[in-house]
N, C-alpha and C. Protein backbone atom coordinates (compact mmCIF):
# COMPACT_ATOMS: atom_id res chain seq x y z
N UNK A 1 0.86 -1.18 0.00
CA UNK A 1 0.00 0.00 0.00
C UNK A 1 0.91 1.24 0.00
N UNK A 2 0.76 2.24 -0.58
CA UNK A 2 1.37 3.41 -0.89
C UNK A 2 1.09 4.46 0.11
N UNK A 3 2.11 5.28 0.16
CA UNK A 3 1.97 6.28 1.38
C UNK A 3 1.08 7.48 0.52
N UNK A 4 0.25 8.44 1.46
CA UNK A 4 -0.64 9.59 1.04
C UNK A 4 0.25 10.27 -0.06
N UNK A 5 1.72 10.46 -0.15
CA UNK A 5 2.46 10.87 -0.81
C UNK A 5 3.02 10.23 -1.69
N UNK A 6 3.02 9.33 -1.99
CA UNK A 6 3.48 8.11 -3.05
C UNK A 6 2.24 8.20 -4.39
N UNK A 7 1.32 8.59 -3.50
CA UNK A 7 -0.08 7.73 -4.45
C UNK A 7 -0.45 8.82 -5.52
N UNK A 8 -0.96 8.20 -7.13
CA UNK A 8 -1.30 9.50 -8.31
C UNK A 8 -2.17 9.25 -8.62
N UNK A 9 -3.12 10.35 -8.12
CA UNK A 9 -4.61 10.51 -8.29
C UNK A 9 -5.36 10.79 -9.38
N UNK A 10 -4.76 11.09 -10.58
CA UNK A 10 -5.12 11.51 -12.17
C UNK A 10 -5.85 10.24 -12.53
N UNK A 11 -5.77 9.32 -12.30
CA UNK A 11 -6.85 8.13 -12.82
C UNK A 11 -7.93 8.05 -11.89
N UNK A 12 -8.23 8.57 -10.83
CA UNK A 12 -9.35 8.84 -10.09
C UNK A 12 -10.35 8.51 -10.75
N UNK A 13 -11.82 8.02 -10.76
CA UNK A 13 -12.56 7.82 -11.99
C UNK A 13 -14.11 7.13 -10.42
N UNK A 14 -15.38 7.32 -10.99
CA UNK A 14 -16.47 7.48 -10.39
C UNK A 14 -17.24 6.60 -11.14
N UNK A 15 -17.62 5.10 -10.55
CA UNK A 15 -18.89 4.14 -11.35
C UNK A 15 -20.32 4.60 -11.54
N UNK A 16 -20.78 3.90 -11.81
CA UNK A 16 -22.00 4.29 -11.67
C UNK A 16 -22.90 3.99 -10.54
N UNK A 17 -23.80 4.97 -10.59
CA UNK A 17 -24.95 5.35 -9.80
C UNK A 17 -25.55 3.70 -9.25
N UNK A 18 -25.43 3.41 -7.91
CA UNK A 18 -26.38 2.40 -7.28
C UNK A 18 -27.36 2.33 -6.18
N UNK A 19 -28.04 1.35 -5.66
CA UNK A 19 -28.69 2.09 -4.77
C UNK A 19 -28.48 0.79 -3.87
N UNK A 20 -27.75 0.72 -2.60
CA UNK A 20 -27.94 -0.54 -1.86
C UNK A 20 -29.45 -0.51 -0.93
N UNK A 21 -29.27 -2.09 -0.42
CA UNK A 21 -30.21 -2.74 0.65
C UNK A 21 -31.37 -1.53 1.28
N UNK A 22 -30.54 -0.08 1.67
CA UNK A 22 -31.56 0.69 2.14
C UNK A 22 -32.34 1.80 1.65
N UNK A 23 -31.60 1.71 -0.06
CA UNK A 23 -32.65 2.35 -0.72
C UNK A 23 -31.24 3.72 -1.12
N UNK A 24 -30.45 3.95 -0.40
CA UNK A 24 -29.61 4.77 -0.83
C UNK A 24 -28.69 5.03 -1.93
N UNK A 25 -28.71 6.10 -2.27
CA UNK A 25 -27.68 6.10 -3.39
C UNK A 25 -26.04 6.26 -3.52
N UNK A 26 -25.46 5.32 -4.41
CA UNK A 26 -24.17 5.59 -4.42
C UNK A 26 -23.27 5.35 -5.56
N UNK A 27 -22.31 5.62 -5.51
CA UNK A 27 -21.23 5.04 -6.45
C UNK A 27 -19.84 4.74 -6.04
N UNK A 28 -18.92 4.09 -6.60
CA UNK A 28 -18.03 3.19 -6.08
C UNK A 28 -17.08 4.59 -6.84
N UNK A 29 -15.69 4.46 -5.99
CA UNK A 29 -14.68 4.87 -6.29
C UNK A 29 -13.45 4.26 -6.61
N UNK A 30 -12.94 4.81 -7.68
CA UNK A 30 -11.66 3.42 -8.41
C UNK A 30 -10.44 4.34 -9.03
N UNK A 31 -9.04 3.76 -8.46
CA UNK A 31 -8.27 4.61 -8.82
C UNK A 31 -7.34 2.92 -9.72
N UNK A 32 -7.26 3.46 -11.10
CA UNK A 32 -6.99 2.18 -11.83
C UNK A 32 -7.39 1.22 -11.27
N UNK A 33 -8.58 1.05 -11.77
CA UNK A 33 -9.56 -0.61 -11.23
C UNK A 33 -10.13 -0.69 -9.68
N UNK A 34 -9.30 -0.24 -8.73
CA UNK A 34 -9.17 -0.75 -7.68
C UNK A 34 -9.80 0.67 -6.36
N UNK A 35 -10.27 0.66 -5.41
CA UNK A 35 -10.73 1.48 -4.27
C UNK A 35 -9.38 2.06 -3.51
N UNK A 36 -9.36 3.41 -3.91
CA UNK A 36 -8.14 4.40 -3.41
C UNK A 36 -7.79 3.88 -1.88
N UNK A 37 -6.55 3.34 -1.87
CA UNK A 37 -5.92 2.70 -0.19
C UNK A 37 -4.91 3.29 -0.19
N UNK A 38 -4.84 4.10 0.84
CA UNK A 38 -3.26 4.87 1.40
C UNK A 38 -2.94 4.62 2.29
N UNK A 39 -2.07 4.94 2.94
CA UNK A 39 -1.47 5.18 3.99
C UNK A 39 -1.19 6.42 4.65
N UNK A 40 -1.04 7.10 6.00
CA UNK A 40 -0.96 8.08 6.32
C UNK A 40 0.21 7.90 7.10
N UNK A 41 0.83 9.62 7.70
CA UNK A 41 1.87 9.61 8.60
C UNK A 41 1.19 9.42 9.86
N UNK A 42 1.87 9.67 10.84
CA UNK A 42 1.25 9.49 12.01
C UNK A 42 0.61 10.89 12.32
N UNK A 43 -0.94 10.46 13.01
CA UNK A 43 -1.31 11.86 13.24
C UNK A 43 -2.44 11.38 14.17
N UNK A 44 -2.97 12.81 14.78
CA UNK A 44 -3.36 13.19 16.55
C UNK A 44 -4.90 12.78 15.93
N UNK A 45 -5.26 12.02 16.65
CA UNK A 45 -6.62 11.66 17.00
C UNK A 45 -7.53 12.30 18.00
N UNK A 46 -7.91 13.72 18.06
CA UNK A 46 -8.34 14.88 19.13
C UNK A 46 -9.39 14.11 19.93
N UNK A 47 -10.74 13.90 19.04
CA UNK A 47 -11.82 13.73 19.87
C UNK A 47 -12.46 11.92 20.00
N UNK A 48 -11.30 10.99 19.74
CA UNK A 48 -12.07 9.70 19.61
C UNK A 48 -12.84 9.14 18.57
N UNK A 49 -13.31 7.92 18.66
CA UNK A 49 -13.94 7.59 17.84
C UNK A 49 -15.33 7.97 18.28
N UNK A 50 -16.41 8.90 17.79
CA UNK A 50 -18.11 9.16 18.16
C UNK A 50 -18.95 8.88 17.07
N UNK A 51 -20.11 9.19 17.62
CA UNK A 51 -21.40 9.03 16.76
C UNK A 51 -21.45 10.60 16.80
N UNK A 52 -22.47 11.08 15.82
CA UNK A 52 -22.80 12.28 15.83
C UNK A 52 -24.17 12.58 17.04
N UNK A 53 -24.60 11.33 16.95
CA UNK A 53 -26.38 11.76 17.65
C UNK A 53 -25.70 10.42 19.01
N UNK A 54 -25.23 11.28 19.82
CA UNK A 54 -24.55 10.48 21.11
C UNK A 54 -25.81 9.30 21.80
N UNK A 55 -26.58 9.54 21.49
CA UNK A 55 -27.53 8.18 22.30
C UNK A 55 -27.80 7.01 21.32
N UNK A 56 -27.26 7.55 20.30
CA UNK A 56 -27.51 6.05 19.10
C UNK A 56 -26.04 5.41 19.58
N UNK A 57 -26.26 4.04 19.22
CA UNK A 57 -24.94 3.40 19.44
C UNK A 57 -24.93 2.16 18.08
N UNK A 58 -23.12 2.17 18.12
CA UNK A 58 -23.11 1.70 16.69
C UNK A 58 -21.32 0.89 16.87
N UNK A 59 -21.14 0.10 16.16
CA UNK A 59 -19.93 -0.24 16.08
C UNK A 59 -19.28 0.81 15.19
N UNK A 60 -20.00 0.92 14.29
CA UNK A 60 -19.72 2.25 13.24
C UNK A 60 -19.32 3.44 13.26
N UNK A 61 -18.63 4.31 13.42
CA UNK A 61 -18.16 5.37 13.85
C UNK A 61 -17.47 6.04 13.02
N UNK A 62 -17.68 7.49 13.46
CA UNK A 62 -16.16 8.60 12.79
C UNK A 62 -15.33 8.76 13.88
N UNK A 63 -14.04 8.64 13.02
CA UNK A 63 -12.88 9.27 13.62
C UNK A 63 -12.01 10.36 12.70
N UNK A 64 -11.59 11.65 13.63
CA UNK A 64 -11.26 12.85 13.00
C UNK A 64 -9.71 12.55 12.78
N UNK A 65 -8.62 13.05 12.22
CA UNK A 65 -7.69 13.12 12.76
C UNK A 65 -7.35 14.62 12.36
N UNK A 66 -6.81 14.85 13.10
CA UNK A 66 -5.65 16.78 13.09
C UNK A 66 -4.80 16.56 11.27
N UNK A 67 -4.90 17.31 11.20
CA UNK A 67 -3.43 16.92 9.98
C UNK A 67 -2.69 17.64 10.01
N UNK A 68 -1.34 17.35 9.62
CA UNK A 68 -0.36 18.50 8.78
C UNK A 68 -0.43 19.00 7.94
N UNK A 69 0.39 20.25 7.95
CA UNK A 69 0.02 20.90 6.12
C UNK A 69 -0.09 19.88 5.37
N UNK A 70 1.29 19.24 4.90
CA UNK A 70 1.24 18.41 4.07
C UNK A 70 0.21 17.07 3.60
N UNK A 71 -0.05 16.39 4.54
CA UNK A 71 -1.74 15.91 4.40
C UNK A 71 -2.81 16.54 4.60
N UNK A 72 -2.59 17.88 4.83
CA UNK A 72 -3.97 18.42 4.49
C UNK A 72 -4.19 19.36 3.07
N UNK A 73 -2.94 19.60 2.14
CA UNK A 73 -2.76 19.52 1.08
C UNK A 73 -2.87 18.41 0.31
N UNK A 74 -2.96 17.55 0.92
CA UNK A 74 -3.64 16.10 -0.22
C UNK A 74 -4.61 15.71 -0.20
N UNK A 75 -5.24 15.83 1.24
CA UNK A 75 -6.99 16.05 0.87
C UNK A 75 -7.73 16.83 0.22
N UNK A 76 -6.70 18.32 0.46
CA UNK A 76 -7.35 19.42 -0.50
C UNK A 76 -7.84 18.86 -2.03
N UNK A 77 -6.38 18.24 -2.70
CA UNK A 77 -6.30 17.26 -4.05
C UNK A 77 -7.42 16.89 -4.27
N UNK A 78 -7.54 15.89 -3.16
CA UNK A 78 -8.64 14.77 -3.32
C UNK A 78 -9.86 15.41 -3.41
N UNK A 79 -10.02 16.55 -2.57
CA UNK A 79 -11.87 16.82 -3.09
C UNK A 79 -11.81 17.55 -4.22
N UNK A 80 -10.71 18.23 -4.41
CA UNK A 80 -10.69 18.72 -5.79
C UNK A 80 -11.03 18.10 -7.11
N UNK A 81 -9.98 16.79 -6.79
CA UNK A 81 -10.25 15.93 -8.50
C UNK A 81 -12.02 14.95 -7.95
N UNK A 82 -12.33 15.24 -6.98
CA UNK A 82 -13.94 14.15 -6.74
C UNK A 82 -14.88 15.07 -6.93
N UNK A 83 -14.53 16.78 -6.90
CA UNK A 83 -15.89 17.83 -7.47
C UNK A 83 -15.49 17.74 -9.07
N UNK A 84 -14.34 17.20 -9.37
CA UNK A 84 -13.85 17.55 -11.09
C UNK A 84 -14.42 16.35 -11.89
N UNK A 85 -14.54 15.39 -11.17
CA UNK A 85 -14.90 13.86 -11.82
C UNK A 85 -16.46 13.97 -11.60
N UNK A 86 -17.05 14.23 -10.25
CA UNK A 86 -18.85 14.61 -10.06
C UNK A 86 -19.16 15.35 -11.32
N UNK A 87 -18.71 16.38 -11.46
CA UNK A 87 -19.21 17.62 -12.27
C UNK A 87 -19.44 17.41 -13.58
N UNK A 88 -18.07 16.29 -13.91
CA UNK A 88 -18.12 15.71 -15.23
C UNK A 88 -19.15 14.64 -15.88
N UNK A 89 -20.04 13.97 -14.17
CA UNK A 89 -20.94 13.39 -14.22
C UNK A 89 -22.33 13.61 -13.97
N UNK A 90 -22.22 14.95 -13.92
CA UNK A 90 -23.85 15.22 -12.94
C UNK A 90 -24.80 15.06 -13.55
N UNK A 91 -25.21 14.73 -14.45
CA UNK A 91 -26.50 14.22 -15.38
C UNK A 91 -26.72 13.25 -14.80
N UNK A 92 -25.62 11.63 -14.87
CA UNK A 92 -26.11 10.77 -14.34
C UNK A 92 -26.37 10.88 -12.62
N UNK A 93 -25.63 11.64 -11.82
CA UNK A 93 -25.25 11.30 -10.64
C UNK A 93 -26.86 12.18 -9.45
N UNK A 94 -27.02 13.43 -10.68
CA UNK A 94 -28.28 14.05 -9.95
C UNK A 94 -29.36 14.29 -10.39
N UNK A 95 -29.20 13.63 -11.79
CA UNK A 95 -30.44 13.68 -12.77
C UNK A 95 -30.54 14.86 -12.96
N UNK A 96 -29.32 15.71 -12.99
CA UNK A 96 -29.58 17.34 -14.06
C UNK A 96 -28.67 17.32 -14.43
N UNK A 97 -28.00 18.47 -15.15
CA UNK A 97 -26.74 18.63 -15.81
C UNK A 97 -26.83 19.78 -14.52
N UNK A 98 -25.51 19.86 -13.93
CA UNK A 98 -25.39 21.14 -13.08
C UNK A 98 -23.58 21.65 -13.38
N UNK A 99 -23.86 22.48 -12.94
CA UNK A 99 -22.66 23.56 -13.05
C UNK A 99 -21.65 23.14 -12.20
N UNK A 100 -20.11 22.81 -12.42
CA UNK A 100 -19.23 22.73 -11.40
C UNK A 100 -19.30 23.39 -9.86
N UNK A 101 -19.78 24.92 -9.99
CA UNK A 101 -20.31 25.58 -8.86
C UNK A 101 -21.25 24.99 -7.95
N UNK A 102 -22.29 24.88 -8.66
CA UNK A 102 -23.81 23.99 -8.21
C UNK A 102 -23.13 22.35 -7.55
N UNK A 103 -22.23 21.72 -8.05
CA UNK A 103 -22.06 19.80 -7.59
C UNK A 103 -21.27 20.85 -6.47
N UNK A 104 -20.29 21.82 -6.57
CA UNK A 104 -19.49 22.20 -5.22
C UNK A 104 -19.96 22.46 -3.92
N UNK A 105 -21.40 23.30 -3.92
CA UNK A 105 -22.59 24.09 -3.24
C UNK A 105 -22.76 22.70 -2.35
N UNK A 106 -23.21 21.65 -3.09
CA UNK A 106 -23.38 20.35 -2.23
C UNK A 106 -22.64 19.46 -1.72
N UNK A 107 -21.83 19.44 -2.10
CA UNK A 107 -20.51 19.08 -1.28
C UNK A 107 -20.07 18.83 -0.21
N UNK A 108 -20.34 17.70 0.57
CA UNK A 108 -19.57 17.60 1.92
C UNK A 108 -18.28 17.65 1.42
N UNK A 109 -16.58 18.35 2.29
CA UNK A 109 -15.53 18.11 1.46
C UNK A 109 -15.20 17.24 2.82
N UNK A 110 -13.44 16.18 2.13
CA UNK A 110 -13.22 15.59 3.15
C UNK A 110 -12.46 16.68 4.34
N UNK A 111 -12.05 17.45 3.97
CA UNK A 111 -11.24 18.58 4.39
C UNK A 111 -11.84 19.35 5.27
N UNK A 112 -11.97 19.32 6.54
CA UNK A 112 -12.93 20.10 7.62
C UNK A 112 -11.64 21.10 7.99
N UNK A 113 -11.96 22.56 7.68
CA UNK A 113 -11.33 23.49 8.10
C UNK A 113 -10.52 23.69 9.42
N UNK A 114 -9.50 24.41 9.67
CA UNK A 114 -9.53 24.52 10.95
C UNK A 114 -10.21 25.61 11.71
N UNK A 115 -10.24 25.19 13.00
CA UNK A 115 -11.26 25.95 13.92
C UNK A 115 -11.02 26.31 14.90
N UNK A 116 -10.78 27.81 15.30
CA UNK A 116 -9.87 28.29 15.94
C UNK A 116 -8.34 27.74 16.69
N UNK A 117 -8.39 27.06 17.44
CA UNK A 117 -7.33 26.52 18.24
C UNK A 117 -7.05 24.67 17.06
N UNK A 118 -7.75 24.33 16.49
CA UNK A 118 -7.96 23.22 16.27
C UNK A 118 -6.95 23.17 14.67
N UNK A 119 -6.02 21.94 14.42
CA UNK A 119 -5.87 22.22 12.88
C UNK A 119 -6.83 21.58 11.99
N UNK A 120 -6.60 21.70 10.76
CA UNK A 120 -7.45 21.25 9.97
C UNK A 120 -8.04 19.47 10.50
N UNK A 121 -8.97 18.89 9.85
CA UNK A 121 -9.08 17.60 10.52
C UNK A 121 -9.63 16.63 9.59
N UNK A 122 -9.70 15.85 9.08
CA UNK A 122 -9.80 14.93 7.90
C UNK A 122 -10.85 13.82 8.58
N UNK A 123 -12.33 13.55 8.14
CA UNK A 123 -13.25 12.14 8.82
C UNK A 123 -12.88 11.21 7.71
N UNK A 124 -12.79 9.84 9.26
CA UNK A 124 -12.98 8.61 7.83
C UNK A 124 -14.01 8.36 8.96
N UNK A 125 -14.55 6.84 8.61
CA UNK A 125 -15.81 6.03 9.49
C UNK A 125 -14.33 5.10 9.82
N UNK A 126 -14.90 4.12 11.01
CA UNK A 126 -14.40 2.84 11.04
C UNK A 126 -14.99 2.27 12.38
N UNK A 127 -14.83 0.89 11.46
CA UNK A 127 -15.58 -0.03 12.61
C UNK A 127 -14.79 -0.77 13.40
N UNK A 128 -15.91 -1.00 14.52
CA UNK A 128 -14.82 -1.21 16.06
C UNK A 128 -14.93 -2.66 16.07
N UNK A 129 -15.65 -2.91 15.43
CA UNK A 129 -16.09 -5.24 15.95
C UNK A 129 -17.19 -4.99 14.39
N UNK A 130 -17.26 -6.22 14.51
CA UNK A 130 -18.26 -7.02 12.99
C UNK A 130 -17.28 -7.03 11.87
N UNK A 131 -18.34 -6.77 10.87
CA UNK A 131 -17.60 -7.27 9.40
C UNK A 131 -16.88 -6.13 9.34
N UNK A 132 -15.85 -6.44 9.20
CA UNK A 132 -14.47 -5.38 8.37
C UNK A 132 -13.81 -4.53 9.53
N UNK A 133 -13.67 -5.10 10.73
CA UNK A 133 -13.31 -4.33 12.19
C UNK A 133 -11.88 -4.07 11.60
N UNK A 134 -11.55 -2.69 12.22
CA UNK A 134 -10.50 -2.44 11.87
C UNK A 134 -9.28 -3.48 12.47
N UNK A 135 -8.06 -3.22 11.76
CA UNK A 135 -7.19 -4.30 12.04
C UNK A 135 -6.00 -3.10 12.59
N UNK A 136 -5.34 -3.32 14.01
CA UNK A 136 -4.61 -2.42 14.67
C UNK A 136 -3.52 -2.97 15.22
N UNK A 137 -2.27 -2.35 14.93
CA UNK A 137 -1.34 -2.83 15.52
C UNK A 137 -0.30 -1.99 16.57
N UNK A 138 0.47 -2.23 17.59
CA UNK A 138 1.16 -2.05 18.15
C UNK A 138 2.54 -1.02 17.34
N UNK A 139 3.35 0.03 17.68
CA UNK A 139 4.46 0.45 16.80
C UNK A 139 5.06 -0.28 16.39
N UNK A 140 5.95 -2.02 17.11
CA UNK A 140 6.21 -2.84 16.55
C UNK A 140 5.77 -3.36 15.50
N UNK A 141 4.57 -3.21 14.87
CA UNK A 141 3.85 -3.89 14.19
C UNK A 141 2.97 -5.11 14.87
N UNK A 142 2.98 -5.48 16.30
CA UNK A 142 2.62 -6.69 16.75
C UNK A 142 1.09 -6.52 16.61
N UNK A 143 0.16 -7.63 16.60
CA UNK A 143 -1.12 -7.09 16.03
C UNK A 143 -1.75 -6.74 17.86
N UNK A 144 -2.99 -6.00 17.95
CA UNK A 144 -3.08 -5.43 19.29
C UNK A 144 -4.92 -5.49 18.93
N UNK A 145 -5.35 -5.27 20.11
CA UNK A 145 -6.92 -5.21 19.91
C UNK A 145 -7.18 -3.65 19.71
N UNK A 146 -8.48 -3.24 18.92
CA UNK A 146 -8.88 -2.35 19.11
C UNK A 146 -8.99 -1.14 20.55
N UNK A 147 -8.61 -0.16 20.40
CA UNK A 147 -8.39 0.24 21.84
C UNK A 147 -9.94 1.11 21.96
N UNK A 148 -9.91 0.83 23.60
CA UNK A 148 -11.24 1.85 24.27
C UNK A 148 -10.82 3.02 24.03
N UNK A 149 -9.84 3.57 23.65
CA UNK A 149 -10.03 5.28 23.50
C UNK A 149 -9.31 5.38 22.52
N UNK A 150 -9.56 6.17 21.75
CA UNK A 150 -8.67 6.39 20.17
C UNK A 150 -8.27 8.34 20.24
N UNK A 151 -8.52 8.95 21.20
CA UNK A 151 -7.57 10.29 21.71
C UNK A 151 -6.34 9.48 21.69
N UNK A 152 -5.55 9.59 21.15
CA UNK A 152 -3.92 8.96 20.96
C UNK A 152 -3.77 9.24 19.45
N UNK A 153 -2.13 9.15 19.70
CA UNK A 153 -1.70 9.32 18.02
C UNK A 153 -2.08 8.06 17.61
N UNK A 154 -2.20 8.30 16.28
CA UNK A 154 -2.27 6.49 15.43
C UNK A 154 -1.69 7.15 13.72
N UNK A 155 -1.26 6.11 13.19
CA UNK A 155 -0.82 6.56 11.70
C UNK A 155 -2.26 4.78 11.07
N UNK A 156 -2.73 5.98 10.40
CA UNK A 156 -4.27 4.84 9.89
C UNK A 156 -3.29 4.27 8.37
N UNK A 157 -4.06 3.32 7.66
CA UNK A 157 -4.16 3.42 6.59
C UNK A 157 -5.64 3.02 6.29
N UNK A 158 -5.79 3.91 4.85
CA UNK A 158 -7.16 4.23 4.52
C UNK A 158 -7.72 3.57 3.29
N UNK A 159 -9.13 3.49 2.94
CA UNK A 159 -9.17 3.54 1.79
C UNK A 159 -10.90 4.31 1.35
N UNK A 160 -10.72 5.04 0.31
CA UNK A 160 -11.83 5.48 -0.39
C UNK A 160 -12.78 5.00 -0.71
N UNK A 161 -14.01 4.44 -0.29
CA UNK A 161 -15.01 3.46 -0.10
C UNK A 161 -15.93 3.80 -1.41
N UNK A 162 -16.49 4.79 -1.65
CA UNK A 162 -17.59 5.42 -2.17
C UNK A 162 -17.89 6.56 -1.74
N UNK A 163 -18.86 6.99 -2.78
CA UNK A 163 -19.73 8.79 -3.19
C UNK A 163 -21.18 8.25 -1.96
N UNK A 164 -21.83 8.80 -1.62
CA UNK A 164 -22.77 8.88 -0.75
C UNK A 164 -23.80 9.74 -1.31
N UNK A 165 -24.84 10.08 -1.45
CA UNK A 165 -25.97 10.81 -2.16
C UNK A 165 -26.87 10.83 -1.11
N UNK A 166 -27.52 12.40 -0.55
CA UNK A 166 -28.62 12.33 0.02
C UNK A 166 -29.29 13.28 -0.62
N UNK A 167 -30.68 13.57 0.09
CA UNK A 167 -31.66 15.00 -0.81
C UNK A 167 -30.94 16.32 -1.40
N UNK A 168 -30.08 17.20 -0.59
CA UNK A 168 -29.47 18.07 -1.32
C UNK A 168 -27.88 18.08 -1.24
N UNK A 169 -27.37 16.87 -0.76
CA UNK A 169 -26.01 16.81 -0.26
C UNK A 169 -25.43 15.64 -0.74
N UNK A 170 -23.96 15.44 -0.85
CA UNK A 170 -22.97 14.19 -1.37
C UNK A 170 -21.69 14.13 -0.98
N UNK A 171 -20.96 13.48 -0.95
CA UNK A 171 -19.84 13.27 -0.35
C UNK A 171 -18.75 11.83 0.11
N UNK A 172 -17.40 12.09 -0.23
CA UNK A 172 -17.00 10.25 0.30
C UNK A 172 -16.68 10.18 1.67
N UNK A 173 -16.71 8.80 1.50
CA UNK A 173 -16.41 7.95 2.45
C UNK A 173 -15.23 7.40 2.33
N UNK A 174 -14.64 7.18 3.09
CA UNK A 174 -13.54 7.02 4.00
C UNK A 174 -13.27 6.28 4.96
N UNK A 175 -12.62 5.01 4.81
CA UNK A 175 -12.55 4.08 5.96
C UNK A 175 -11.12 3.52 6.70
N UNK A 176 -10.91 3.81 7.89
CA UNK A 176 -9.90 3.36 8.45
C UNK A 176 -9.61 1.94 8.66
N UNK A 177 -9.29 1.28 7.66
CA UNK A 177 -9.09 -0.34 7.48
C UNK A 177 -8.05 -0.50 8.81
N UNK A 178 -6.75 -0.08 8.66
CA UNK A 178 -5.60 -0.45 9.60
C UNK A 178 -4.99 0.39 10.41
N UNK A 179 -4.80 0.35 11.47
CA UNK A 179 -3.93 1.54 12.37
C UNK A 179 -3.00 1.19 12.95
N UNK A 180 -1.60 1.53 13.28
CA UNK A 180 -0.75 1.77 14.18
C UNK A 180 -1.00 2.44 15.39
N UNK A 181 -1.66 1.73 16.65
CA UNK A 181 -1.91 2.67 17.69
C UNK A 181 -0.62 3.15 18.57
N UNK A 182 -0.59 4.37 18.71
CA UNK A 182 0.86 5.28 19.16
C UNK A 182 -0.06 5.75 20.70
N UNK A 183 -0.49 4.70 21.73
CA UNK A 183 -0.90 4.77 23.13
C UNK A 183 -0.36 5.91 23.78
N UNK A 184 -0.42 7.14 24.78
CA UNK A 184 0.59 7.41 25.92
C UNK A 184 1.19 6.75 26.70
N UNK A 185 1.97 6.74 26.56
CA UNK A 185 2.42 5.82 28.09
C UNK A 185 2.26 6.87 29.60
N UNK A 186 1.01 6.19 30.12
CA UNK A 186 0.66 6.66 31.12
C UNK A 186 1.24 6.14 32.65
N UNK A 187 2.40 5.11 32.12
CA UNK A 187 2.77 4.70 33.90
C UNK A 187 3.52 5.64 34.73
N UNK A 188 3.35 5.17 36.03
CA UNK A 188 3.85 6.61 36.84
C UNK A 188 5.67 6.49 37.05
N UNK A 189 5.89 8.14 36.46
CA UNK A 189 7.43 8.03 36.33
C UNK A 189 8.01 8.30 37.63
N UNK A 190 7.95 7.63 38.70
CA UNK A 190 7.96 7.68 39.96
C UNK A 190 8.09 5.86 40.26
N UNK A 191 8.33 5.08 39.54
CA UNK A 191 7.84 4.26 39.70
C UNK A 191 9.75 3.09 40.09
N UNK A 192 9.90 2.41 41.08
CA UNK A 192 10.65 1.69 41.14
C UNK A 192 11.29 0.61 39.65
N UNK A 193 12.26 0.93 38.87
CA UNK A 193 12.90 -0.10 38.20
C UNK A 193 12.92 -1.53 38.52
């Protein structure tokens, strides 16, 4: 798998329009044949893994991470060439022809600004247990269980799942397949050798 900086996004390319099991609409994302998988550097995991509507509960989740310039200049990329590839599709994708402006207007980007004290912050989803639980390892590489708190550094690797379609809004998805969890070490430095 290629690092966020290794990887060339010019073959980026958008399937067609489907609708799964719940009636929703989508389309698959393919960078030569295959669903965009990167890798990231290591980076700050601020607020955990949450739900948005805190009393629903889900294995399913977002997790934010902080970025650096430099990965947050490659997400910039990325929503760039996914409003350039939409736009090129919007007949099929919204049943009008719309204006590059107009597919932008609706746009979730992956790129969440920064906010005051906060740096920029990049969502993927990922799941904690069931089908496709993320797979996490130790800095060694040793494999490790999913951890109860994901406030810690971790370096993820990702991949580009699909376009998402709702009434006036669209946007990808993003899934944290694998992580390197980078824990604190919280033992007390007071502590007998």
């Amino acid at each position: 798998m290629q690092t966020f900086n290794q990887i060339d996004l010019s073959a980026l390319s958008l399937g067609p329009v489907t609708t799964d099991g719940r009636g929703n609409k989508r389309c698959s994302v393919t960078l030569n044949g295959s669903a965009p998988c990167f890798r990231m550097p290591v980076l700050r995991c601020p607020f955990g893994a949450s739900l948005f509507d805190k009393e629903q509960e889900s294995s399913r989740k977002n997790l934010l991470f902080s970025l650096t310039d430099e990965v947050a200049a490659f997400v910039q990329t990325l929503d760039r060439l996914l409003l350039k590839c939409a736009a090129a599709k919007s007949q099929e994708l919204f049943g009008t022809k719309l204006s590059p402006d107009a597919v932008e207007a609706l746009y979730t980007p992956l790129l969440r600004p920064s906010n005051g004290d906060y740096q920029p912050c990049f969502r993927t989803k990922v799941n904690l247990s069931g089908f496709r639980t993320v797979r996490c390892f130790e800095p060694d590489l040793t494999p490790r269980p999913v951890p109860e708190d994901w406030r810690c550094e971790v370096q993820p690797a990702v991949a580009l799942t699909h376009i998402w379609f709702q009434n006036k809004s669209w946007g990808a998805i993003v899934e944290t397949t694998h992580a390197i969890i980078h824990e604190a070490d919280d033992s007390c430095p007071f502590a007998l050798e």
